[in-house]
C-alpha atoms as a PDB file:
ATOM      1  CA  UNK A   1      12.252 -25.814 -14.309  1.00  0.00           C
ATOM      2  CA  UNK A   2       9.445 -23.424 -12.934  1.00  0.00           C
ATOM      3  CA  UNK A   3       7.001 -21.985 -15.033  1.00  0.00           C
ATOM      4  CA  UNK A   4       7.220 -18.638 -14.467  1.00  0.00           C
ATOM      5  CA  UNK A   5       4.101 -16.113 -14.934  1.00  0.00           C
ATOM      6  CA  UNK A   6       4.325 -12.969 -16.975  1.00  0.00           C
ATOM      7  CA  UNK A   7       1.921 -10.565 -14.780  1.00  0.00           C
ATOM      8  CA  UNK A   8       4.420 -12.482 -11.386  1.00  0.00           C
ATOM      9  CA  UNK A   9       7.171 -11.079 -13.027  1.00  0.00           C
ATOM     10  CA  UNK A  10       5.776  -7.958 -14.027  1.00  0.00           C
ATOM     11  CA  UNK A  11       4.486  -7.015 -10.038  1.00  0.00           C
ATOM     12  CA  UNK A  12       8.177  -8.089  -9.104  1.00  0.00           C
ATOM     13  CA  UNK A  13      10.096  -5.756 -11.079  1.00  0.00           C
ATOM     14  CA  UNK A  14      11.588  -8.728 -13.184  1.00  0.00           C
ATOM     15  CA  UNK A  15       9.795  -7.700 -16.366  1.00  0.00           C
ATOM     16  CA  UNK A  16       8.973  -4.260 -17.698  1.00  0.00           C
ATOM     17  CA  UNK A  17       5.770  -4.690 -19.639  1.00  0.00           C
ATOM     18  CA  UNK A  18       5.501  -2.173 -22.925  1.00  0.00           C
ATOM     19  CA  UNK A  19       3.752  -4.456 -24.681  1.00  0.00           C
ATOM     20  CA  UNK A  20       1.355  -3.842 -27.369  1.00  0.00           C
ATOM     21  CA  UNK A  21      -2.737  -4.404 -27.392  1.00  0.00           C
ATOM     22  CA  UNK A  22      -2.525  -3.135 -23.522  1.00  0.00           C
ATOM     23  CA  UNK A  23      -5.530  -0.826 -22.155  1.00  0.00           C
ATOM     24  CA  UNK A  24      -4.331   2.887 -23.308  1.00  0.00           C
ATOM     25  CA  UNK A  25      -3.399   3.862 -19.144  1.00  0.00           C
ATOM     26  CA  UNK A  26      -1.240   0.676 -19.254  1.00  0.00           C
ATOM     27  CA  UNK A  27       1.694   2.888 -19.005  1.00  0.00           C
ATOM     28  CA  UNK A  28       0.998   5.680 -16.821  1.00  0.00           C
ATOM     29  CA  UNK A  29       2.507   6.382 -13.764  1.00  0.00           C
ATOM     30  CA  UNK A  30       1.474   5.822 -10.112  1.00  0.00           C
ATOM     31  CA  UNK A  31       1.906   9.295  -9.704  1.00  0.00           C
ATOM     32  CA  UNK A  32      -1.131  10.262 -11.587  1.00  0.00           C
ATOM     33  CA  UNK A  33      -3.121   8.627  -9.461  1.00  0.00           C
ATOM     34  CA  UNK A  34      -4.994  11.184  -7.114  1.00  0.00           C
ATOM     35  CA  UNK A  35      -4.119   9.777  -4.063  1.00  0.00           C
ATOM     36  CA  UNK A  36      -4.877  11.650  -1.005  1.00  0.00           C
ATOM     37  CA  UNK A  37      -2.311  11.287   2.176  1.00  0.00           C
ATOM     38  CA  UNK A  38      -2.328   8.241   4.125  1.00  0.00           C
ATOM     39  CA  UNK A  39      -3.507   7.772   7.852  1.00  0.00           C
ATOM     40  CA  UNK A  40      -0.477   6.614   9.172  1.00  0.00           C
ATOM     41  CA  UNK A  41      -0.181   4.452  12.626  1.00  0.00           C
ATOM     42  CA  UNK A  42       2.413   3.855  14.727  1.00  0.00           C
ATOM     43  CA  UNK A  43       2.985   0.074  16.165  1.00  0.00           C
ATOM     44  CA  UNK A  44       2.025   1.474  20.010  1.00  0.00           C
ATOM     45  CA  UNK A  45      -1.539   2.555  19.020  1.00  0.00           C
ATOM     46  CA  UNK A  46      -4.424  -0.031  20.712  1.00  0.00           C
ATOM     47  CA  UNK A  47      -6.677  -2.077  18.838  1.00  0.00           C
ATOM     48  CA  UNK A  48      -9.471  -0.172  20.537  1.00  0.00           C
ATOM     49  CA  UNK A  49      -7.534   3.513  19.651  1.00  0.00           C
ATOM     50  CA  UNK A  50      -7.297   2.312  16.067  1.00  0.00           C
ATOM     51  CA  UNK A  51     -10.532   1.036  15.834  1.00  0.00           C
ATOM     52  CA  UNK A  52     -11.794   4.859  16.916  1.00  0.00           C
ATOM     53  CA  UNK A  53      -9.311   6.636  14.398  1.00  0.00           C
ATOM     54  CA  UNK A  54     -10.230   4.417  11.588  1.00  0.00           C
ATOM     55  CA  UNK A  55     -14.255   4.863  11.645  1.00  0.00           C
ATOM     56  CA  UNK A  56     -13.666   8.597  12.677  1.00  0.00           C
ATOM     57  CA  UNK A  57     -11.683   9.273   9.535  1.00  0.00           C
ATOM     58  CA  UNK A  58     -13.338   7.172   7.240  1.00  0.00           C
ATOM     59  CA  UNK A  59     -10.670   4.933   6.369  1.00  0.00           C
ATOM     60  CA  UNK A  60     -10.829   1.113   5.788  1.00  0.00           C
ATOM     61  CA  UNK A  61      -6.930   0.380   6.457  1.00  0.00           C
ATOM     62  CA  UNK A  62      -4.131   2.427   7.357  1.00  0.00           C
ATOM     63  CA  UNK A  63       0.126   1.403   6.986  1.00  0.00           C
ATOM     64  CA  UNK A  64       1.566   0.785  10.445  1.00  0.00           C
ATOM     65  CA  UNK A  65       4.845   2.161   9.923  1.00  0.00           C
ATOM     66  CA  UNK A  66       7.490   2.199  13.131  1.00  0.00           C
ATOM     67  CA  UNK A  67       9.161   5.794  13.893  1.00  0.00           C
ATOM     68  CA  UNK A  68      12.061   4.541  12.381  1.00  0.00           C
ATOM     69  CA  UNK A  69      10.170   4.642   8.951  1.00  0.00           C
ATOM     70  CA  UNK A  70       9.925   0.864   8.445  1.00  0.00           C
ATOM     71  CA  UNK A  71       6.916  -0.238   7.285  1.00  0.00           C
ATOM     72  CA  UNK A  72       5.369  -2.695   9.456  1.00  0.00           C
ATOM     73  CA  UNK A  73       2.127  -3.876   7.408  1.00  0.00           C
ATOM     74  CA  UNK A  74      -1.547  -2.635   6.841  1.00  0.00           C
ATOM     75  CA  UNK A  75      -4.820  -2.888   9.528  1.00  0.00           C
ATOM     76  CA  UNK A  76      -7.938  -3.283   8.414  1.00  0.00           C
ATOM     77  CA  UNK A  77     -10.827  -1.884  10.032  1.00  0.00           C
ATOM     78  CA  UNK A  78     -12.494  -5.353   9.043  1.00  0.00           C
ATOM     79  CA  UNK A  79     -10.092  -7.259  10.574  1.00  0.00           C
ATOM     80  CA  UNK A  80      -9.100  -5.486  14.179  1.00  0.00           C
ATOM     81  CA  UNK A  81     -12.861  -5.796  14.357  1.00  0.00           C
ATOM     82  CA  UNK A  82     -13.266  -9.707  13.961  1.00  0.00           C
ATOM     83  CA  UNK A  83      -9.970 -10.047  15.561  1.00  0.00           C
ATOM     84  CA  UNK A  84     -11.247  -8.146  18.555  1.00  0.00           C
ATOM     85  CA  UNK A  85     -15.112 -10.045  18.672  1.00  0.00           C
ATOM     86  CA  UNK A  86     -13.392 -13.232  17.915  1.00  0.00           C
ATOM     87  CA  UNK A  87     -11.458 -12.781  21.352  1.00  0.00           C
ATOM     88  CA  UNK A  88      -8.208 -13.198  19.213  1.00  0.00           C
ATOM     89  CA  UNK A  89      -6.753  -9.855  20.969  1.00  0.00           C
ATOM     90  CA  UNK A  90      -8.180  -7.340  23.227  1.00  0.00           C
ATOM     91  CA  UNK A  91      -9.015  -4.018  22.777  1.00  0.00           C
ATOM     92  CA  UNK A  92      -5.907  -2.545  24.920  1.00  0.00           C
ATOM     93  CA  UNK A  93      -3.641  -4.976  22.873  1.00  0.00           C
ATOM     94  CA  UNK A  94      -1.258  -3.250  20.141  1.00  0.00           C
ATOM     95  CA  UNK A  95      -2.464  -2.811  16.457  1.00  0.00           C
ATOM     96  CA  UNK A  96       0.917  -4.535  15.229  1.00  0.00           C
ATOM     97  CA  UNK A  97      -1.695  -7.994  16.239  1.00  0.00           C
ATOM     98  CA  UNK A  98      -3.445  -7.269  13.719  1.00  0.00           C
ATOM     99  CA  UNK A  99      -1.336  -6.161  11.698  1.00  0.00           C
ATOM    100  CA  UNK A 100      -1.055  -8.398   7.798  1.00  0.00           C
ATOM    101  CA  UNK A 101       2.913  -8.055   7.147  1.00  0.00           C
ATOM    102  CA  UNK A 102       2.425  -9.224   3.761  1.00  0.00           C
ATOM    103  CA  UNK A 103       1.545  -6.633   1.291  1.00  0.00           C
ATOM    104  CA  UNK A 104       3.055  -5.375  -2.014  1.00  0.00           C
ATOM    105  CA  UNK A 105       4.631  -1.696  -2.400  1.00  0.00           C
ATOM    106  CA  UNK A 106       4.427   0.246  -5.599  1.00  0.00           C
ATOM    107  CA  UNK A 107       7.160   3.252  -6.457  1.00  0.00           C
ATOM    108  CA  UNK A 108       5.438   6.745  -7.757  1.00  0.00           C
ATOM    109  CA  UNK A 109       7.296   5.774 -11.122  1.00  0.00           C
ATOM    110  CA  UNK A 110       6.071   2.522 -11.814  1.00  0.00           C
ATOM    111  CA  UNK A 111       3.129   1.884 -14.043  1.00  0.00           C
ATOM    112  CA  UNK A 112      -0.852   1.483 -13.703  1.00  0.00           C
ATOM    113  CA  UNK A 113      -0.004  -1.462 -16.018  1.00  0.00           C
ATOM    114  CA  UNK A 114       2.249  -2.963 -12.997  1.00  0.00           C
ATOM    115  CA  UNK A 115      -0.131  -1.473 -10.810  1.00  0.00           C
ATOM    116  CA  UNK A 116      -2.728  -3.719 -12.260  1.00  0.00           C
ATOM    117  CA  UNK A 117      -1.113  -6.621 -11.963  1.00  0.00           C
ATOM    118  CA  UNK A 118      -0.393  -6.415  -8.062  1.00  0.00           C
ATOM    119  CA  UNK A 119      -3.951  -5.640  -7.916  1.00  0.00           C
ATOM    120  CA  UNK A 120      -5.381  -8.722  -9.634  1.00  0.00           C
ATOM    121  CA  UNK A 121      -4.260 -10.649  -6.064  1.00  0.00           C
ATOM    122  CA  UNK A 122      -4.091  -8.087  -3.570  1.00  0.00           C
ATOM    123  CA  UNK A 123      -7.079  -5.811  -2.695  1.00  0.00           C
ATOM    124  CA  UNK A 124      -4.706  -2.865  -1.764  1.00  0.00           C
ATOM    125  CA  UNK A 125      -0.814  -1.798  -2.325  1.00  0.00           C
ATOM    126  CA  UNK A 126       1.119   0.697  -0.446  1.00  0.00           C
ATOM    127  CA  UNK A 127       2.610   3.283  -2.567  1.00  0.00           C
ATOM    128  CA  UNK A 128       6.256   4.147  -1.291  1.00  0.00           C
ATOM    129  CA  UNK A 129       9.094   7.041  -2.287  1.00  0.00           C
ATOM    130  CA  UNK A 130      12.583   6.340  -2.049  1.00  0.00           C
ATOM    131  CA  UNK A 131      13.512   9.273   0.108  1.00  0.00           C
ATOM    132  CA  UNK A 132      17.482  10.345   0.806  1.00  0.00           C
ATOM    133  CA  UNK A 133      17.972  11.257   4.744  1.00  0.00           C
ATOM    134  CA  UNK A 134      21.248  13.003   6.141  1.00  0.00           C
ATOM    135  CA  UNK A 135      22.349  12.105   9.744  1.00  0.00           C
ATOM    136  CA  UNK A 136      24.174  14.722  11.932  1.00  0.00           C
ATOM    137  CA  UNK A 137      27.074  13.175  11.282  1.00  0.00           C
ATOM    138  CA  UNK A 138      27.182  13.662   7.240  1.00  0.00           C
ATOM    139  CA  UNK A 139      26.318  10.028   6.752  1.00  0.00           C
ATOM    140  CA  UNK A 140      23.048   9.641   4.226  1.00  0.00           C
ATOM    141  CA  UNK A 141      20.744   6.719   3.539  1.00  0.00           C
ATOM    142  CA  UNK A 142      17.452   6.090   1.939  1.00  0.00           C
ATOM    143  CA  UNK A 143      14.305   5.713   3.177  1.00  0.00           C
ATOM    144  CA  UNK A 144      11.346   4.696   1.966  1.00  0.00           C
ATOM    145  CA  UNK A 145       7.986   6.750   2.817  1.00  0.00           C
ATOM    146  CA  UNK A 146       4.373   5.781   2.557  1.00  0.00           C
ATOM    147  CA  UNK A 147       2.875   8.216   0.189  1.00  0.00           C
ATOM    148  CA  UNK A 148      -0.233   7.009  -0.354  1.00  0.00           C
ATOM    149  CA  UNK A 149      -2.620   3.351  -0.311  1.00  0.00           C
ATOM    150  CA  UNK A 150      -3.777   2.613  -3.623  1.00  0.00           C
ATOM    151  CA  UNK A 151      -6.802  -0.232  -3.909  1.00  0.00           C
ATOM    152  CA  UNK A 152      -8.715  -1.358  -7.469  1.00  0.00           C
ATOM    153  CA  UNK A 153     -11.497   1.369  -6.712  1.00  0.00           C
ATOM    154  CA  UNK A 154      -8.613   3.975  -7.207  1.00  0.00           C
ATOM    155  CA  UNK A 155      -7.582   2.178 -10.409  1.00  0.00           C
ATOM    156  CA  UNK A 156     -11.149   1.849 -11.541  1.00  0.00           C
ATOM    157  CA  UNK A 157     -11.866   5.735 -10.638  1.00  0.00           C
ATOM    158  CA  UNK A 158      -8.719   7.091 -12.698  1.00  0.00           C
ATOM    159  CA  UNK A 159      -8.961   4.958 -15.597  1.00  0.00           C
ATOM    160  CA  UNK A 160     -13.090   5.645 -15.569  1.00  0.00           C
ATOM    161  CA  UNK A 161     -12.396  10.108 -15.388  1.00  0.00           C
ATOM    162  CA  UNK A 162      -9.911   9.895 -17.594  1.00  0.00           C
ATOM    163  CA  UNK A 163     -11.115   7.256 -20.786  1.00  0.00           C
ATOM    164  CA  UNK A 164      -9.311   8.045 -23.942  1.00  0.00           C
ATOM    165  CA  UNK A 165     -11.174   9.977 -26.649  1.00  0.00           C
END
């Protein structure tokens, strides 16, 4: 048998954790979070292009997510950077090379608790919303959108404003 770890099961959705002699925002939803809109870019943007949008508007990472809606991963300013130097890709080559397709999504609803625990491994999570979509045709499905990136400074910044009395 396989040991299994609490906070594992917890970021997996295996274990809902309302246990006692947690930190008071513990249970609090994503959705508290004051998370501004995500830079969002598609898979044809270059390395160079990216590179540009990034520093222009600040951002460390951005979701590349195709039209479709599927999300595709997270670039890092850091790493298209290195990538690029390190003559890994070139500057005309597209983002999706740089691209990390492992990363953990986090619904509005979950908790900071949860939130926490995806956190202790992963320096960033992409916060998703199941949306339902109607085709032309009647048919509907659901899709998920990228409402916002959420890393520990976030965390740290919420839980830091709003301390418990």
């Amino acid at each position: 048998s396989k040991f299994v770890n609490e906070k594992w099961m917890i970021k997996n959705g295996f274990l809902n954790d309302v246990q006692e002699h947690k930190p008071w925002w513990w249970n609090i939803k994503v959705q508290k979070l004051n998370l501004s809109a995500p830079l969002i870019l598609l898979p044809e943007v270059s390395c160079q292009k990216a590179i540009e949008i990034l520093q222009e508007k600040g951002y460390d990472q951005a979701p590349v997510v195709a039209e479709s809606g599927l999300i595709l991963g997270m670039v890092t300013l850091s790493n298209t950077l290195s990538s690029v130097l390190a003559g890994k890709v070139e500057f005309s080559d597209p983002v999706t090379k740089v691209t990390y397709d492992q990363f953990s999504k986090i619904g509005l609803e979950d908790s900071l608790g949860k939130l926490s625990c995806i956190l202790e491994n992963d320096h960033f999570a992409i916060v998703v919303h199941q949306q339902m979509q109607f085709s032309g045709n009647g048919s509907s499905f659901m899709k998920q959108m990228v409402f916002g990136v959420v890393t520990a400074m976030d965390l740290l910044t919420f839980v830091s404003r709003n301390k418990k009395k």
